[in-house]
N, C-alpha and C. Protein backbone atom coordinates (compact mmCIF):
# COMPACT_ATOMS: atom_id res chain seq x y z
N UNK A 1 20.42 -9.33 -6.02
CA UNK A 1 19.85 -8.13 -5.45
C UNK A 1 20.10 -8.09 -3.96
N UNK A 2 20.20 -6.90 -3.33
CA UNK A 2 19.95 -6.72 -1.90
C UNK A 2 19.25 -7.17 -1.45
N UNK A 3 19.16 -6.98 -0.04
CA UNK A 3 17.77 -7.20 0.92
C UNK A 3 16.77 -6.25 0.74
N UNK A 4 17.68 -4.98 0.90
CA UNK A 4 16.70 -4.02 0.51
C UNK A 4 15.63 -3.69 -0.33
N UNK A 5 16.58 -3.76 -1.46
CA UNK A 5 16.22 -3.74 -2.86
C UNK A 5 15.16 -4.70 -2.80
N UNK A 6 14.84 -6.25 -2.65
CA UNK A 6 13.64 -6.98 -2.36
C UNK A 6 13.03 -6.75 -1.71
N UNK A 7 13.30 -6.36 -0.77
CA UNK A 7 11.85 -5.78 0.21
C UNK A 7 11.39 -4.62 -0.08
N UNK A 8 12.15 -3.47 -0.50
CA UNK A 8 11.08 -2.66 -1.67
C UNK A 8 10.22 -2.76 -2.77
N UNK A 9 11.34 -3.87 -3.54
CA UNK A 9 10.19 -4.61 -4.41
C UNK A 9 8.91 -4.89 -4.33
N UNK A 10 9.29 -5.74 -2.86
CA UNK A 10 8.02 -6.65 -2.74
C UNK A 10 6.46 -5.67 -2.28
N UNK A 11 7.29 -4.23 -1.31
CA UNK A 11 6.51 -3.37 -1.14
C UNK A 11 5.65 -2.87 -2.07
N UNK A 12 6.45 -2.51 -3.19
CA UNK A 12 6.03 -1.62 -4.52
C UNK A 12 4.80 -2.67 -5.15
N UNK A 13 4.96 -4.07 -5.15
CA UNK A 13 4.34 -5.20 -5.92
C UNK A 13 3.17 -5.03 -4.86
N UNK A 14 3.00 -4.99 -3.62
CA UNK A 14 1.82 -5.07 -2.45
C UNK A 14 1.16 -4.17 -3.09
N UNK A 15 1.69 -2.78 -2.75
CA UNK A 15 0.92 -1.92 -2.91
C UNK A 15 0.03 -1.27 -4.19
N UNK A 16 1.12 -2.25 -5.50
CA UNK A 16 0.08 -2.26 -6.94
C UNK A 16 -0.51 -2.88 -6.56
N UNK A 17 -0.57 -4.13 -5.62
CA UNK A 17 -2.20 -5.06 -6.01
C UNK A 17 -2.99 -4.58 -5.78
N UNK A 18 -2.70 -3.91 -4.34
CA UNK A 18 -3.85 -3.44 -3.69
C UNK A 18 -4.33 -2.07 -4.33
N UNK A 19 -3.84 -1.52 -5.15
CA UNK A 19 -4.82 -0.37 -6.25
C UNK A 19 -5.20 -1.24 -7.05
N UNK A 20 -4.76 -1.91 -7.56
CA UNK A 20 -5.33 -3.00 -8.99
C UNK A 20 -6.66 -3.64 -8.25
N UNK A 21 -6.61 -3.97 -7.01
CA UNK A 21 -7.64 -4.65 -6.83
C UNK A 21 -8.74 -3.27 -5.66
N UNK A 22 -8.78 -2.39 -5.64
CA UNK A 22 -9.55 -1.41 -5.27
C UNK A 22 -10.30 -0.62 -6.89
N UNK A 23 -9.41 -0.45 -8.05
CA UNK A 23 -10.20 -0.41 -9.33
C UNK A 23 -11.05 -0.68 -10.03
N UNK A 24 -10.63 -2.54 -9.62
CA UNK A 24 -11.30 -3.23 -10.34
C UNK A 24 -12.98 -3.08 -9.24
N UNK A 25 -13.21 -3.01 -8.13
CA UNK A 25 -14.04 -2.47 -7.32
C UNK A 25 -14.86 -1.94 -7.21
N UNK A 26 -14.16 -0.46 -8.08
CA UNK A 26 -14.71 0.77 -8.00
C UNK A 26 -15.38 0.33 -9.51
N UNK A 27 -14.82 -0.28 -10.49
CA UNK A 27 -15.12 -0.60 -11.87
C UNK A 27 -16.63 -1.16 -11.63
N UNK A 28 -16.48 -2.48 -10.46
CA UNK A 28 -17.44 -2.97 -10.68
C UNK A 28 -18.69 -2.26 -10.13
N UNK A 29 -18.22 -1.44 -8.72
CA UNK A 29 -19.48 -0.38 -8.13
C UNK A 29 -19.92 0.22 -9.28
N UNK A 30 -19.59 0.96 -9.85
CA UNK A 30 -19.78 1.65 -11.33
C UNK A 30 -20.63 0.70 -12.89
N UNK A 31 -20.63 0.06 -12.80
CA UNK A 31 -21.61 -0.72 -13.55
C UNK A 31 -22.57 -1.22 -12.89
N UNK A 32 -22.50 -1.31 -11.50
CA UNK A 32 -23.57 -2.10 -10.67
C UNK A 32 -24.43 -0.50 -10.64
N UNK A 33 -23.89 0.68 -10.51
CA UNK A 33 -24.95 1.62 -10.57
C UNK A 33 -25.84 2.10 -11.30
N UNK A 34 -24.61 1.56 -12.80
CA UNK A 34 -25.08 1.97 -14.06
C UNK A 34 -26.32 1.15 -14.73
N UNK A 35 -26.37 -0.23 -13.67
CA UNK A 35 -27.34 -0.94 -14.08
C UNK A 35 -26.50 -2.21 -15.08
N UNK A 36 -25.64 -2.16 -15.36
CA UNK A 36 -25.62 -3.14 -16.94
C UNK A 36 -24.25 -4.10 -16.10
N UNK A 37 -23.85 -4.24 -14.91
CA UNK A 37 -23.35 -5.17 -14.46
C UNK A 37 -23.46 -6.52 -14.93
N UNK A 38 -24.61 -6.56 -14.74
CA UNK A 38 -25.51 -8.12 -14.59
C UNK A 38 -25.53 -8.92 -16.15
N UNK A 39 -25.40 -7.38 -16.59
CA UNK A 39 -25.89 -7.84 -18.31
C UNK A 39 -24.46 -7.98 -18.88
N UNK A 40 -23.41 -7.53 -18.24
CA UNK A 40 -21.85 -7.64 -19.00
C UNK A 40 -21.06 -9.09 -18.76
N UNK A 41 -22.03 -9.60 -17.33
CA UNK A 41 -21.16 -10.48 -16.68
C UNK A 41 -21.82 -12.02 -16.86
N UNK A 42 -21.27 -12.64 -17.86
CA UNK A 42 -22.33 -14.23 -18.36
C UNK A 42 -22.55 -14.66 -16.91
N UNK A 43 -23.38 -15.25 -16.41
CA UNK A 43 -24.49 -16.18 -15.61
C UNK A 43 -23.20 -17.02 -15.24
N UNK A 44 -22.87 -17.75 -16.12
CA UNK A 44 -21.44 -18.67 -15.42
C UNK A 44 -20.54 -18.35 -14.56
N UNK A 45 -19.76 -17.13 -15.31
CA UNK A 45 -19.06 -16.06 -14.12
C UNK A 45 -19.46 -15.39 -13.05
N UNK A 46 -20.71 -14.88 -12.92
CA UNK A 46 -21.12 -14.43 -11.30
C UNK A 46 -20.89 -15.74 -10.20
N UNK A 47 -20.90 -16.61 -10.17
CA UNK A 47 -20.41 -17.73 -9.47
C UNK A 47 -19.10 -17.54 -8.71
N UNK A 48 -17.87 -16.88 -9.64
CA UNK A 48 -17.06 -17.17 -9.19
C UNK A 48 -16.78 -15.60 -8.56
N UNK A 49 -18.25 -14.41 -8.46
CA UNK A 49 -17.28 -13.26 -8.06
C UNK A 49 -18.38 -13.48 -6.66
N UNK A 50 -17.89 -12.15 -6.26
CA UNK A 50 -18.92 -11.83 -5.30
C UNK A 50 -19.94 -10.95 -5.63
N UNK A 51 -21.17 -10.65 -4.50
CA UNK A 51 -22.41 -10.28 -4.90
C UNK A 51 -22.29 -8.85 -4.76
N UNK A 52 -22.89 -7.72 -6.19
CA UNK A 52 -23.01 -6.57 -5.55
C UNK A 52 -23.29 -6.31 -4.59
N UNK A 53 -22.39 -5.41 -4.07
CA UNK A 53 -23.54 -4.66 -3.18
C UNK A 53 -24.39 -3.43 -2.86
């Protein structure tokens, strides 16, 4: 591949994460409103996320 061509890549790959990881976000704001966050997410796993807010 080009230079180019990889560094668009790599652009295109940035900029999915960063919607993939603004979704998952909005996913979790959205159950934290809905109330049933707490209840979807086993006790073990809140450990490893962060705290609503």
């Amino acid at each position: 591949m080009k230079i180019k061509e990889n560094k668009d890549m790599l652009n295109a790959l940035a900029k999915q994460r960063k919607e993939v990881a603004s979704s998952k976000e909005a996913a979790k704001s959205l159950l934290v409103q809905l109330g049933i966050y707490n209840i979807l997410i086993p006790k073990d796993s809140k450990s490893a996320t962060t705290s609503p807010d």
